[in-house]
Structure formats: C-alpha cells, structure tokens
C-alpha atoms as a PDB file:
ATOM      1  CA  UNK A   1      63.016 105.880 104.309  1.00  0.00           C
ATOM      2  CA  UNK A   2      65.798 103.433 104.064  1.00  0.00           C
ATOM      3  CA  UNK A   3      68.611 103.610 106.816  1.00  0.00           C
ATOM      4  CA  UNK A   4      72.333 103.210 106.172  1.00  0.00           C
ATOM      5  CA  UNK A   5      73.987 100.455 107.722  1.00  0.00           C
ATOM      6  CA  UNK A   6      77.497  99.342 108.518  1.00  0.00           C
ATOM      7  CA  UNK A   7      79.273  96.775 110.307  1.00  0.00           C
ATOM      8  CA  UNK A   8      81.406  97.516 113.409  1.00  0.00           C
ATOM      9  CA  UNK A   9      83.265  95.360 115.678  1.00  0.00           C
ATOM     10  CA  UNK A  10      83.961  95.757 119.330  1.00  0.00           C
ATOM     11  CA  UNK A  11      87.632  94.990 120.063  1.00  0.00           C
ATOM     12  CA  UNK A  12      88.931  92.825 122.817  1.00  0.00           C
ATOM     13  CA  UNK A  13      89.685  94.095 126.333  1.00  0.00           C
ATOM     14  CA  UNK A  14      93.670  94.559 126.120  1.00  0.00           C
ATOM     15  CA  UNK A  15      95.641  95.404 129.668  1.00  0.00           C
ATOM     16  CA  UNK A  16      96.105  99.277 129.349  1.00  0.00           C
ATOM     17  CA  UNK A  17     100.110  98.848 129.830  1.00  0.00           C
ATOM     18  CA  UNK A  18     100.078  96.344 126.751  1.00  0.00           C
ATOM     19  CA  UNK A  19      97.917  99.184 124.446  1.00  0.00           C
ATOM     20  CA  UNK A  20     100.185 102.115 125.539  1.00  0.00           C
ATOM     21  CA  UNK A  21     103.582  99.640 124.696  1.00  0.00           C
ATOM     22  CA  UNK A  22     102.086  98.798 121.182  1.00  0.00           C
ATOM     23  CA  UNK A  23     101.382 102.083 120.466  1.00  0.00           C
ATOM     24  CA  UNK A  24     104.686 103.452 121.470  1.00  0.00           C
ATOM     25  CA  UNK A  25     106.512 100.936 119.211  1.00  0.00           C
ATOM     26  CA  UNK A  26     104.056 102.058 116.314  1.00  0.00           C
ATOM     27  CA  UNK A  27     104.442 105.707 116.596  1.00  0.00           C
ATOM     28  CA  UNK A  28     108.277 105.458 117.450  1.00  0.00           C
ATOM     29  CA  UNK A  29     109.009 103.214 114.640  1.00  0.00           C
ATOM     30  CA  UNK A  30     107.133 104.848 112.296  1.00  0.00           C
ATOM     31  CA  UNK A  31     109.413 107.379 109.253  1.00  0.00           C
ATOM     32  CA  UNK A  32     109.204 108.384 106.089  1.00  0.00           C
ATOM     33  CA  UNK A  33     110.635 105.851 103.379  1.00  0.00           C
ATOM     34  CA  UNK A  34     112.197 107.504 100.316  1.00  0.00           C
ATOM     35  CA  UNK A  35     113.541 104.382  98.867  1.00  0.00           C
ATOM     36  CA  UNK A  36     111.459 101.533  98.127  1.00  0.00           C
ATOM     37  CA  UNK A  37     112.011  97.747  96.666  1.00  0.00           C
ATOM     38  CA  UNK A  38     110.193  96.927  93.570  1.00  0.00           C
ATOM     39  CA  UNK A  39     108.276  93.935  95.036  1.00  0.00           C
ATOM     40  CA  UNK A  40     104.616  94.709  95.644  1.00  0.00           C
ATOM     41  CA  UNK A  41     102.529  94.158  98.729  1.00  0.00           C
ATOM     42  CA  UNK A  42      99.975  90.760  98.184  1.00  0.00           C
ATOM     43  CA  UNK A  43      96.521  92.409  97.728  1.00  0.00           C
ATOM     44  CA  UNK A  44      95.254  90.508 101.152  1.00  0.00           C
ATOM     45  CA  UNK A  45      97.880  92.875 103.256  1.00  0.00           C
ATOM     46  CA  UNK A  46      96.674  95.975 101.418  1.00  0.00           C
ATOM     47  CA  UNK A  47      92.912  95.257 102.134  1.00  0.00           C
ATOM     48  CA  UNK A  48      93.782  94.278 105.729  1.00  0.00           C
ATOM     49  CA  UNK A  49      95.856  97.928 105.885  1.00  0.00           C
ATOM     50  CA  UNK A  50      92.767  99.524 104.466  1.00  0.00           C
ATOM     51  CA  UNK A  51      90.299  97.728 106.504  1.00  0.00           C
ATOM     52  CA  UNK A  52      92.278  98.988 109.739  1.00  0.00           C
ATOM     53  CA  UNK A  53      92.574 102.360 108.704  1.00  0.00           C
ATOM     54  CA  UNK A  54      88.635 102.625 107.913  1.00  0.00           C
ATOM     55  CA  UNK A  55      88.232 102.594 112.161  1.00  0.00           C
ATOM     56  CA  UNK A  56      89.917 106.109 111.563  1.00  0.00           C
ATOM     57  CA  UNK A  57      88.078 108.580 114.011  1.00  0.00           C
ATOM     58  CA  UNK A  58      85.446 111.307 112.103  1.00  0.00           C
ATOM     59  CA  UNK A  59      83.225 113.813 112.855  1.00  0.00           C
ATOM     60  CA  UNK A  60      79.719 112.427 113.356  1.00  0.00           C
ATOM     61  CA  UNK A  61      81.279 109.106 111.668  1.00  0.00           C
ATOM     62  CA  UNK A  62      80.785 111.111 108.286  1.00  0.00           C
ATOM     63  CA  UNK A  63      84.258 109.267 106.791  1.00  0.00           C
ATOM     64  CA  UNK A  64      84.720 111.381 104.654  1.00  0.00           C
ATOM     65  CA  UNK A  65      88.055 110.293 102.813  1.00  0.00           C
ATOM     66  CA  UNK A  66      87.753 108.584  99.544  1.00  0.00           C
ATOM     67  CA  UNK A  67      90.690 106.279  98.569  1.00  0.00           C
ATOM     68  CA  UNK A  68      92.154 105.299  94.698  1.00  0.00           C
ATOM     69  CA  UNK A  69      94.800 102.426  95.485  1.00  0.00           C
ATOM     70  CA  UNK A  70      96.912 101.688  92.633  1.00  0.00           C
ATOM     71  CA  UNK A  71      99.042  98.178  92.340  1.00  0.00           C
ATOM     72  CA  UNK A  72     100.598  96.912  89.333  1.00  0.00           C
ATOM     73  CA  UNK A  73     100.894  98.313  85.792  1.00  0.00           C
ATOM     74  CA  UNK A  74      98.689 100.913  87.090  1.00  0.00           C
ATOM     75  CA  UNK A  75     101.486 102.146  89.366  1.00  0.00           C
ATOM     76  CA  UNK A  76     103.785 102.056  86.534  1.00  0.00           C
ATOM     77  CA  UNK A  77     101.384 103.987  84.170  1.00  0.00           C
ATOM     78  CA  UNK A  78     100.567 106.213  86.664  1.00  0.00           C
ATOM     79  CA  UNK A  79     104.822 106.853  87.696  1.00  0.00           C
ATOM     80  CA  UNK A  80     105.555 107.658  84.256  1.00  0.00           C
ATOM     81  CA  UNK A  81     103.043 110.096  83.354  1.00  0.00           C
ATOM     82  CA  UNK A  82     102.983 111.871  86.608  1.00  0.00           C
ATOM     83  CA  UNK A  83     106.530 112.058  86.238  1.00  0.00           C
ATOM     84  CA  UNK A  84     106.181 112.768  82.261  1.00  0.00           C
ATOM     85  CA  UNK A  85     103.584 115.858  83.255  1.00  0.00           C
ATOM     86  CA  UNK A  86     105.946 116.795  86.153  1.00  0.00           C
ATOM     87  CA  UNK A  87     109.331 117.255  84.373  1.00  0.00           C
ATOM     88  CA  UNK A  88     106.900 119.665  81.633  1.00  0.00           C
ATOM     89  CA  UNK A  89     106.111 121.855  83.964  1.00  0.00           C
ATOM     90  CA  UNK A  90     109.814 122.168  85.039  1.00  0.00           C
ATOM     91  CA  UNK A  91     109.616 119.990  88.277  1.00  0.00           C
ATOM     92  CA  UNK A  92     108.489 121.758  90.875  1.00  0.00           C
ATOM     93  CA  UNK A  93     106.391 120.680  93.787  1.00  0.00           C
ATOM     94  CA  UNK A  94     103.474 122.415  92.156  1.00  0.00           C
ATOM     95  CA  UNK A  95     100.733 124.995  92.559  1.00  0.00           C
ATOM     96  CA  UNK A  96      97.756 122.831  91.443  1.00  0.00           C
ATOM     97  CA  UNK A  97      96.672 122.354  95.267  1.00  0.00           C
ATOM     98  CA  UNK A  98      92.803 121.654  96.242  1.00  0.00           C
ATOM     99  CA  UNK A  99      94.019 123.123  99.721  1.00  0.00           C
ATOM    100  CA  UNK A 100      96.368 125.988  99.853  1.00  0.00           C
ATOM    101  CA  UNK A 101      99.364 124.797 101.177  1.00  0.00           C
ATOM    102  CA  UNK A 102     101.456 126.665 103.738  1.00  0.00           C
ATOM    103  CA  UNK A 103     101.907 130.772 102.987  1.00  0.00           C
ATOM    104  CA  UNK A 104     105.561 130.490 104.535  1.00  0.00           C
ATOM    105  CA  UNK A 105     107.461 128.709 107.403  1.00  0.00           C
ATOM    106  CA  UNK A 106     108.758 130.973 110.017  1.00  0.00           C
ATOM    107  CA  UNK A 107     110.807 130.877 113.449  1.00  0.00           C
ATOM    108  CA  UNK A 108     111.333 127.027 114.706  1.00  0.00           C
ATOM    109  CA  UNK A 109     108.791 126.221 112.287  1.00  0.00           C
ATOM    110  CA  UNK A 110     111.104 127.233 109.690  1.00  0.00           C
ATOM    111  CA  UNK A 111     113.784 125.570 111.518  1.00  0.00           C
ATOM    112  CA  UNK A 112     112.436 122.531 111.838  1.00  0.00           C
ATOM    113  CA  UNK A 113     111.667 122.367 107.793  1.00  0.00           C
ATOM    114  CA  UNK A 114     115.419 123.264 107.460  1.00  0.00           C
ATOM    115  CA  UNK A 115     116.838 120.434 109.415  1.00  0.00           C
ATOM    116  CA  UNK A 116     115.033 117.823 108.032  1.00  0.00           C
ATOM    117  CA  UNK A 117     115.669 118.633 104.610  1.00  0.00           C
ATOM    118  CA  UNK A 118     119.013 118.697 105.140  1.00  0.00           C
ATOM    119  CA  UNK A 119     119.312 115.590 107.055  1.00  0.00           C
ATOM    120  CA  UNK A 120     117.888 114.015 103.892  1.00  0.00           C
ATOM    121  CA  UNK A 121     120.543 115.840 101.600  1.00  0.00           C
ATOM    122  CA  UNK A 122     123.378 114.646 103.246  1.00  0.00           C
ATOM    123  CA  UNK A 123     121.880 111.424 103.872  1.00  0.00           C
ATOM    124  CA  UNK A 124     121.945 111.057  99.874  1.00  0.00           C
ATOM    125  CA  UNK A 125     125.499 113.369  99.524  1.00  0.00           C
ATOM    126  CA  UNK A 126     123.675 116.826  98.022  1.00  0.00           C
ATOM    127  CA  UNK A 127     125.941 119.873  99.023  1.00  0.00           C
ATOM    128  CA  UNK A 128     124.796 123.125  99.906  1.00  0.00           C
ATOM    129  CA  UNK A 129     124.250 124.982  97.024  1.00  0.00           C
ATOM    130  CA  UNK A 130     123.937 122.590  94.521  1.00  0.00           C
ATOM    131  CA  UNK A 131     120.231 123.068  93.612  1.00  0.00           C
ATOM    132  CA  UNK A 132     120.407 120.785  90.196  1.00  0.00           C
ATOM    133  CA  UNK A 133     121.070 118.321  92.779  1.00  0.00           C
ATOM    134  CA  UNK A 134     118.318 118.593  95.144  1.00  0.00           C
ATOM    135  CA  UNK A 135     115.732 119.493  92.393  1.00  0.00           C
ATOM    136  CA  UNK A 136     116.533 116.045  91.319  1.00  0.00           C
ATOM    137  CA  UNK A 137     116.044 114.505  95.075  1.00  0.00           C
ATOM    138  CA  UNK A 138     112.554 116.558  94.949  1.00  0.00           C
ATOM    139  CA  UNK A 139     111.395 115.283  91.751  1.00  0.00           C
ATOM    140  CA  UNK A 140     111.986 111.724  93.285  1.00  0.00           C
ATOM    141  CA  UNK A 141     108.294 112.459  94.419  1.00  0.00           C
ATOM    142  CA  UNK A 142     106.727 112.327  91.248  1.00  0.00           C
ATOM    143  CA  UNK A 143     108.341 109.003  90.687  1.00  0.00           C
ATOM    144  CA  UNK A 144     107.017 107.711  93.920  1.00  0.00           C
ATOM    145  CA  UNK A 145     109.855 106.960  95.475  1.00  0.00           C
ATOM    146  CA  UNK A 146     110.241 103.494  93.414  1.00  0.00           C
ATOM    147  CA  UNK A 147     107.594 102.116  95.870  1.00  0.00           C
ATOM    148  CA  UNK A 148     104.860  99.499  93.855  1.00  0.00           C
ATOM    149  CA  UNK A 149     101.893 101.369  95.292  1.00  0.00           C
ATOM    150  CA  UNK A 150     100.220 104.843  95.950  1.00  0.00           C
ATOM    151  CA  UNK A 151      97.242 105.786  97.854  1.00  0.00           C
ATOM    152  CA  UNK A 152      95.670 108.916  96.406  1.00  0.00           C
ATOM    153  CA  UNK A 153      93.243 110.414  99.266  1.00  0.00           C
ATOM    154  CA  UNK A 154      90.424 112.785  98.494  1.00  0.00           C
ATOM    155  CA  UNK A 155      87.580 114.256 100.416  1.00  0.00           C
ATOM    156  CA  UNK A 156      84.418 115.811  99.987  1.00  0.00           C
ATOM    157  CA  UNK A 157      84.638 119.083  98.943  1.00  0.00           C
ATOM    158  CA  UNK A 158      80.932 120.292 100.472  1.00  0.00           C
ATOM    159  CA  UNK A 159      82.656 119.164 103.709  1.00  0.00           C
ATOM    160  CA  UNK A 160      85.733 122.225 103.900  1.00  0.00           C
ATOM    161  CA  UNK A 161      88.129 122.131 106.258  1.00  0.00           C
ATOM    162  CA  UNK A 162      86.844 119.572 108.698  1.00  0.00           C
ATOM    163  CA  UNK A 163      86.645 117.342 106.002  1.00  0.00           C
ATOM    164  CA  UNK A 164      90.137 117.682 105.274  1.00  0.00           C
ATOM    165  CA  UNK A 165      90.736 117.569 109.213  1.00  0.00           C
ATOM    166  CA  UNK A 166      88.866 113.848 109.430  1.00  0.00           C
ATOM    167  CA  UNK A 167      90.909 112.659 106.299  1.00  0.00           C
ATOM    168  CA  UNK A 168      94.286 113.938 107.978  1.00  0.00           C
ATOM    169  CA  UNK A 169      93.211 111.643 110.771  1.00  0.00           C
ATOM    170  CA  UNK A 170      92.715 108.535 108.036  1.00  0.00           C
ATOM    171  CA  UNK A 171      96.228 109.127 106.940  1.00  0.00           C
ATOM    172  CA  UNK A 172      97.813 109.312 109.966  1.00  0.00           C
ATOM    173  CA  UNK A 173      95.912 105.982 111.221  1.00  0.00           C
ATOM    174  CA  UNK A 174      97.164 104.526 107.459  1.00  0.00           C
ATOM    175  CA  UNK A 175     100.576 105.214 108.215  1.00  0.00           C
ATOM    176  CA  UNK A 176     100.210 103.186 111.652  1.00  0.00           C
ATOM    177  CA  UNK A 177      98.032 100.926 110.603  1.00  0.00           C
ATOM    178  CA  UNK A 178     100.836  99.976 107.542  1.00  0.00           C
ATOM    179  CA  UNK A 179     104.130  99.958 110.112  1.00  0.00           C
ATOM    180  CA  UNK A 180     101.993  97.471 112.280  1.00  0.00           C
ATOM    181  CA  UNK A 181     101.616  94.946 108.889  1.00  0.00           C
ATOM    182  CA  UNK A 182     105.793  95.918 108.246  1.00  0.00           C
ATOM    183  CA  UNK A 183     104.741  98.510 105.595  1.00  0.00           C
ATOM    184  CA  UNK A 184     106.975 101.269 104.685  1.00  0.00           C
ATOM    185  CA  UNK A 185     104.865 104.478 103.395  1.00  0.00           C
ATOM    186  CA  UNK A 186     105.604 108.174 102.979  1.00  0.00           C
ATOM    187  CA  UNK A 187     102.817 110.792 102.681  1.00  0.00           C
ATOM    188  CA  UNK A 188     103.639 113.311 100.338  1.00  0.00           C
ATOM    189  CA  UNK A 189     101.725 116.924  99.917  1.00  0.00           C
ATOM    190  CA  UNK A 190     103.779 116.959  96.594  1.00  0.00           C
ATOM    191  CA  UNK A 191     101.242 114.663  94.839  1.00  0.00           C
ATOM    192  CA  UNK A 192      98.624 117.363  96.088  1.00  0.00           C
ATOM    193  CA  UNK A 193     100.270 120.113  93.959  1.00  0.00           C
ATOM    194  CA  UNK A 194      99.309 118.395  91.094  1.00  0.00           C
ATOM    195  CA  UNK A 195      96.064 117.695  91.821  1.00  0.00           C
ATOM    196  CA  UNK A 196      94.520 118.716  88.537  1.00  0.00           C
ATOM    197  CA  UNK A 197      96.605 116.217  86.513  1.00  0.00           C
ATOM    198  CA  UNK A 198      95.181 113.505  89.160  1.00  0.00           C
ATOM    199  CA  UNK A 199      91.800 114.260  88.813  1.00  0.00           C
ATOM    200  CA  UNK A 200      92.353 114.398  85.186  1.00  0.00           C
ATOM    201  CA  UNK A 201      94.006 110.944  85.237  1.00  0.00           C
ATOM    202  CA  UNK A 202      92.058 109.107  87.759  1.00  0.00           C
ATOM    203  CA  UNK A 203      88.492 111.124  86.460  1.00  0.00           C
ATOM    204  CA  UNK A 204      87.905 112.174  90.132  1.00  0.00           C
ATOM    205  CA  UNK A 205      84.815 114.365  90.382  1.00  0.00           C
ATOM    206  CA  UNK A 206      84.972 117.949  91.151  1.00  0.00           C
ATOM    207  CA  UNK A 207      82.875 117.068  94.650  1.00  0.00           C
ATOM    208  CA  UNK A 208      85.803 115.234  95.250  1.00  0.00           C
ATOM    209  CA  UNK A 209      89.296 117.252  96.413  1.00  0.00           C
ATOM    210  CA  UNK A 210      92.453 115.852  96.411  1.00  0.00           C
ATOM    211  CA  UNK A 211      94.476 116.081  99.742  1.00  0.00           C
ATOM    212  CA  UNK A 212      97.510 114.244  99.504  1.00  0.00           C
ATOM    213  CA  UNK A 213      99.015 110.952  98.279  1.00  0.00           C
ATOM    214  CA  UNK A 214     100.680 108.069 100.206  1.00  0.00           C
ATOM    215  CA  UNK A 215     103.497 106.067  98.370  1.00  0.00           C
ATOM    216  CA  UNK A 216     103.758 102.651 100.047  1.00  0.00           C
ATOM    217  CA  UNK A 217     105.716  99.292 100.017  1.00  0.00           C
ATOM    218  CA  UNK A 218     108.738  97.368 101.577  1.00  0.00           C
ATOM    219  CA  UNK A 219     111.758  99.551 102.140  1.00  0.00           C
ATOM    220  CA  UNK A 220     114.830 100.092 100.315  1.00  0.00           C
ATOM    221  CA  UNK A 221     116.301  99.318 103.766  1.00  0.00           C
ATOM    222  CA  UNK A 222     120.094 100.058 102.629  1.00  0.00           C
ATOM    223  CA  UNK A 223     119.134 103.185 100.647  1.00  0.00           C
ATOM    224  CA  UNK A 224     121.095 106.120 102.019  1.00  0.00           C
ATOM    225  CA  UNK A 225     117.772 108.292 101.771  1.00  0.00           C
ATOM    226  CA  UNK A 226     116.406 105.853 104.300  1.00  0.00           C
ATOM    227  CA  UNK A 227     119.320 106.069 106.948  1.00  0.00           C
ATOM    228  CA  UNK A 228     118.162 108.640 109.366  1.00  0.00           C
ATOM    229  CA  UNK A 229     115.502 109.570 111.369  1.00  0.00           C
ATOM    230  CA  UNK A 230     113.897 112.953 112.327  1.00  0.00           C
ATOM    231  CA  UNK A 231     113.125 113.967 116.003  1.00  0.00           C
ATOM    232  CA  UNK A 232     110.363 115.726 117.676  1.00  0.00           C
ATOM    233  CA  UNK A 233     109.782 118.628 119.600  1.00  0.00           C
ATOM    234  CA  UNK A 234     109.782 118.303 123.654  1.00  0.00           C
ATOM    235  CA  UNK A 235     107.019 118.971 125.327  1.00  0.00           C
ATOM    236  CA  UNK A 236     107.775 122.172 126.530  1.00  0.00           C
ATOM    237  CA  UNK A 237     107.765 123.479 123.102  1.00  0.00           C
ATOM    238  CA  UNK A 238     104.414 122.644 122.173  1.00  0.00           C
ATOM    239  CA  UNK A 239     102.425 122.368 125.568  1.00  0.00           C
ATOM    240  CA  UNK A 240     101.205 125.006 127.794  1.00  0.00           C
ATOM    241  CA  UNK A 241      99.567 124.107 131.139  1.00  0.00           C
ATOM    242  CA  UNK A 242      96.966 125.749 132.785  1.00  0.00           C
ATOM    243  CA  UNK A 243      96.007 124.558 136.414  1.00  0.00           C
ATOM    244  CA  UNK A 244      93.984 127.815 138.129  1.00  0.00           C
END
C-alpha cells in the first residue's frame, strides 16, 4: 500500500493584534473589479497566489477544488468564444449550471441584490429602465471583464454539496490571498451558467463540476464600474445570541 504524501509548512508565531490588523485590511479592502488593464500578472505572482490559496481549509483535507488558469492567448481564445457562444444564446447569464443557482431572492435578501446592482448601474450611467443597456453591462461577464486571466474552479462531483462547500472556501481564500499580492479579481457565478460550453472547451471530465470562475488582474483603477464599494450587513442582522 503506498501512502500519499504532501508537504506542509508551519507558519511563524505572529502577535495576535498584528494577524487580526492584516486580516482586517485584507477583508476590508477586498471588492469586486469590473474593469481590468490589459497587462498580465508575471507567472511567479500567479503561482505564489495559487500556492497561498492551496492552505484553503477542507473537510478531512480532501481539497477538493480543481483549478484551469488561463494567461495569454489562451485568455484571448477563451474571451472570444465564450463571448461568441454567449451572444448565440442571446446573452443571458445562463441555465447551463452544475449547481442550481438560487430559486429566487426575497425580503432583504432581495434587497440587498437590488442595491448593489444598482450601485453598479449608476456607477457606469445605466437608467432605470433601459434594459438594452444593462444587458450589455451583464454580458461584460462573458468578456471577463477585460482582465488577462481567469480561474475556472471545479470540484468533484462524487463529493455533492460539501464539495462545493470546501471549494467556496478556496475561492474565498483566492480572493484574499490575490488582494494581499495587489491583485484585483471578481468571482463570477455567470461563468457557471455556462458550464457545458466550459467543459466542452477546456475537456473537463464529467467527475469534474464546474462551480464558478474568477476573472483576475490589475485594476482599471479609473473605470467608473470600479468606483464604489458595497457594504455589509450589521451584526444584528445576521447574528442571534444564545447565552441560557
């Protein structure tokens, strides 16, 4: 019987107050870039943003996530035909999901969707109303954004939900891991909805399901899509205490 083996590392005792700071800044600091320059990330960065997001948390260490990274003319090739087999099926987000996406938002849930899609309209000057306008902004997905890179996640499909739960986790420590190295990204479901194309085009197996897609690079700092922000909820919205 042969064993696997891996490396691991033991990081260096940091001051508790120093951690909480650095985390803080990360998590504060951290948005969603919808405007990206054309200049690509140096492939030493991008290993050193995947290497950090590979100490992602998993259940029984299983790792579960899968990662296609694409740089170059593969980004290009990849933008155009995305885009190419987007605008034929009339560019909408898509119904081609591994995982069902959300039924409906409702209440503040709803709310909360509302707001932030508008903050983004009138960031970029679409009126209420005009939805030629903000099909256009949507189908800015399926162009990536502009950014040089994408990060198509899968995981195993034998593995359900939890498997989908771990790989949530690796995206969320990508997206700090990438602010940290002064990476813009933007994780976008919409690349999910056309998950049959992208297993198609990238020959994933069917063991493999596609969960989402990460769009990454240096930001289009003076775009107007990347001039606000979007807030969270307090605490007492989300937190209910129980002491007896």
């Amino acid at each position: 019987m042969t064993r696997a083996t891996t490396t691991s590392t033991v990081a260096q005792p940091v001051p508790a107050e120093d951690r909480s700071a650095v985390v803080a800044e990360l998590l504060t600091s951290r948005w969603s870039c919808r405007a990206f320059e054309s200049r690509e990330v140096p492939r030493p960065t991008i290993e050193r943003l995947l290497s950090l997001s590979q100490r992602s948390a998993s259940w029984c260490n299983t790792q579960p996530w899968q990662v296609i990274v694409t740089t170059g003319e593969g980004t290009e090739r990849f933008r155009a035909a995305l885009a190419e087999y987007a605008a034929g099926k009339g560019g909408e987000l898509g119904e081609e999901f591994d995982f069902a996406p959300p039924a409906e938002y409702r209440g503040v849930y709803r709310e909360r969707r509302s707001t932030t899609g508008w903050q983004l309209y009138e960031a970029v000057g679409v009126e209420r109303g005009d939805r030629a306008a903000s099909a256009r902004q949507a189908f800015e997905n399926f162009r990536l954004f502009g950014a040089p890179h994408v990060a198509i996640v899968t995981t195993g499909a034998e593995q359900g939900v939890y498997g989908a739960v771990d790989s949530g986790l690796y995206i969320g420590t990508f997206l700090l891991a990438a602010t940290s190295l002064g990476i813009a990204t933007i994780p976008q479901a919409a690349l999910a909805g056309r998950s049959a194309f992208i297993r198609d085009y990238f020959e994933i197996p069917e063991d493999r399901k596609v969960l989402a897609g990460i769009s990454f690079g240096y930001a289009a700092v003076d775009h107007p899509a990347n001039s606000y922000r979007t807030a969270r909820a307090p605490l007492t919205e989300v937190v209910t205490w129980r002491s007896e």
